[in-house]
Protein backbone atom coordinates (compact mmCIF):
# COMPACT_ATOMS: atom_id res chain seq x y z
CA UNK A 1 -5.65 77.55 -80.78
CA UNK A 2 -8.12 79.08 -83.31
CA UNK A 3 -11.01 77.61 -83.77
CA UNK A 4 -12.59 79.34 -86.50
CA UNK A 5 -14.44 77.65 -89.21
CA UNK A 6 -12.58 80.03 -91.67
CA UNK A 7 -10.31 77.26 -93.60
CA UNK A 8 -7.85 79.59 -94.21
CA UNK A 9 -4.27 79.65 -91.74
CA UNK A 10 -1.28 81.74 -91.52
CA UNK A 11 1.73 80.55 -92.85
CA UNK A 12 5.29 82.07 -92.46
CA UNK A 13 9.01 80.82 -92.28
CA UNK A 14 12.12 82.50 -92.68
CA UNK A 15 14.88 80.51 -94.34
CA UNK A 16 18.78 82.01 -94.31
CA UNK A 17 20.31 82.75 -97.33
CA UNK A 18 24.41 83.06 -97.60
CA UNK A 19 25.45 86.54 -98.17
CA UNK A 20 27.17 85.71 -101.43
CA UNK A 21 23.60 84.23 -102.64
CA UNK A 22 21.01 86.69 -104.48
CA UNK A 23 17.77 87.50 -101.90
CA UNK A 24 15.83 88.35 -105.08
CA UNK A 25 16.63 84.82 -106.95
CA UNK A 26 15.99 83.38 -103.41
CA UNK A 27 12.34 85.20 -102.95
CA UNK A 28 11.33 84.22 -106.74
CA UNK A 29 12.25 80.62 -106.29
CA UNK A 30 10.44 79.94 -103.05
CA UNK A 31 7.58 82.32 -104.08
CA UNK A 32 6.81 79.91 -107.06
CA UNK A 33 7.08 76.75 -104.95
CA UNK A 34 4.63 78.22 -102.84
CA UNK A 35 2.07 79.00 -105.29
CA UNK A 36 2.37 75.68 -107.17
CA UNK A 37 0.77 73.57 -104.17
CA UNK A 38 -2.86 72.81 -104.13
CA UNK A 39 -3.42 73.66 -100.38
CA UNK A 40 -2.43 77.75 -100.56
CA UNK A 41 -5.56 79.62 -100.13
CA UNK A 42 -4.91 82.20 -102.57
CA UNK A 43 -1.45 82.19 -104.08
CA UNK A 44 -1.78 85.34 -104.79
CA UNK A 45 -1.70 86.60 -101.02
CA UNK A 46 1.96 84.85 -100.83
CA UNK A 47 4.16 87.29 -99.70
CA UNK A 48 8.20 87.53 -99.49
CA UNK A 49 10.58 90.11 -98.06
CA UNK A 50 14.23 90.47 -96.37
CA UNK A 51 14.10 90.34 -93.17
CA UNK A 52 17.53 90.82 -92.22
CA UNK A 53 20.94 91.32 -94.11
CA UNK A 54 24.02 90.77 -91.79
CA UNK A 55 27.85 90.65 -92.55
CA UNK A 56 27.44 86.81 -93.28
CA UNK A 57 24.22 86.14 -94.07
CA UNK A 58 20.76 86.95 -94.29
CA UNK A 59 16.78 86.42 -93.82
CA UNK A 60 14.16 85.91 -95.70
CA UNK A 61 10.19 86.03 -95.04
CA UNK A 62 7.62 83.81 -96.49
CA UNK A 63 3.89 83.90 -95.89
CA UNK A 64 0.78 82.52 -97.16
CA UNK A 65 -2.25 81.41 -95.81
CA UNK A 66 -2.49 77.70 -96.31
CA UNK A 67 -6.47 76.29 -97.05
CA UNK A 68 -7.34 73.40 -94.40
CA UNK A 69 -9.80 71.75 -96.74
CA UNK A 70 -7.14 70.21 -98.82
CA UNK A 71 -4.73 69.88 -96.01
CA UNK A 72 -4.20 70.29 -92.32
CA UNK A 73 -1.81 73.05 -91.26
CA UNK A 74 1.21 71.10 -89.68
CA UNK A 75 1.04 68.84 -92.98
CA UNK A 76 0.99 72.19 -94.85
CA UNK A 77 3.84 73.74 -93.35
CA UNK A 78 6.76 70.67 -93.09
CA UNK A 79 7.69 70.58 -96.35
C-alpha cells in the first residue's frame, strides 16, 4: 500500500497483439486513448513498448501514471 499524499500512481498493462497485427498501429492507438482521459497525470509521461514478439503473438507495454484527484486508481485502471 502507498500511502503517499503524492496524487500521482503507476499505471501499466500489457495487452497481446496477434502476430499478423502491426505493434506500431497497436502502440499509437492505445497511446492516444490514454492521453485523451482526464485522470492521466501527465500524458506526456505515457509510455509504450514491445515487450515480447513470439511465433504467434506478441506483447505490448503501457504505462502512465494515473492522477487520484480526478479518480481513484482501480476506477482508473478497469477500463
Amino acid at each position: 500500500m502507498n500511502s503517499s499524499n503524492k496524487p500521482a500512481r503507476r499505471f501499466t498493462f500489457n495487452p497481446g497483439i496477434d502476430v499478423d497485427d502491426n505493434p506500431v498501429d497497436g502502440m499509437t492507438v492505445g497511446l492516444a486513448a490514454m492521453k485523451s482521459f482526464k485522470f492521466i497525470f501527465d500524458a506526456s509521461t505515457a509510455t509504450a513498448d514491445i515487450t515480447n514478439v513470439g511465433a504467434f503473438n506478441g506483447v505490448l507495454r503501457f504505462s502512465t501514471m494515473v492522477d487520484t484527484n480526478f479518480t481513484d486508481v482501480l476506477k482508473g485502471t478497469v477500463l
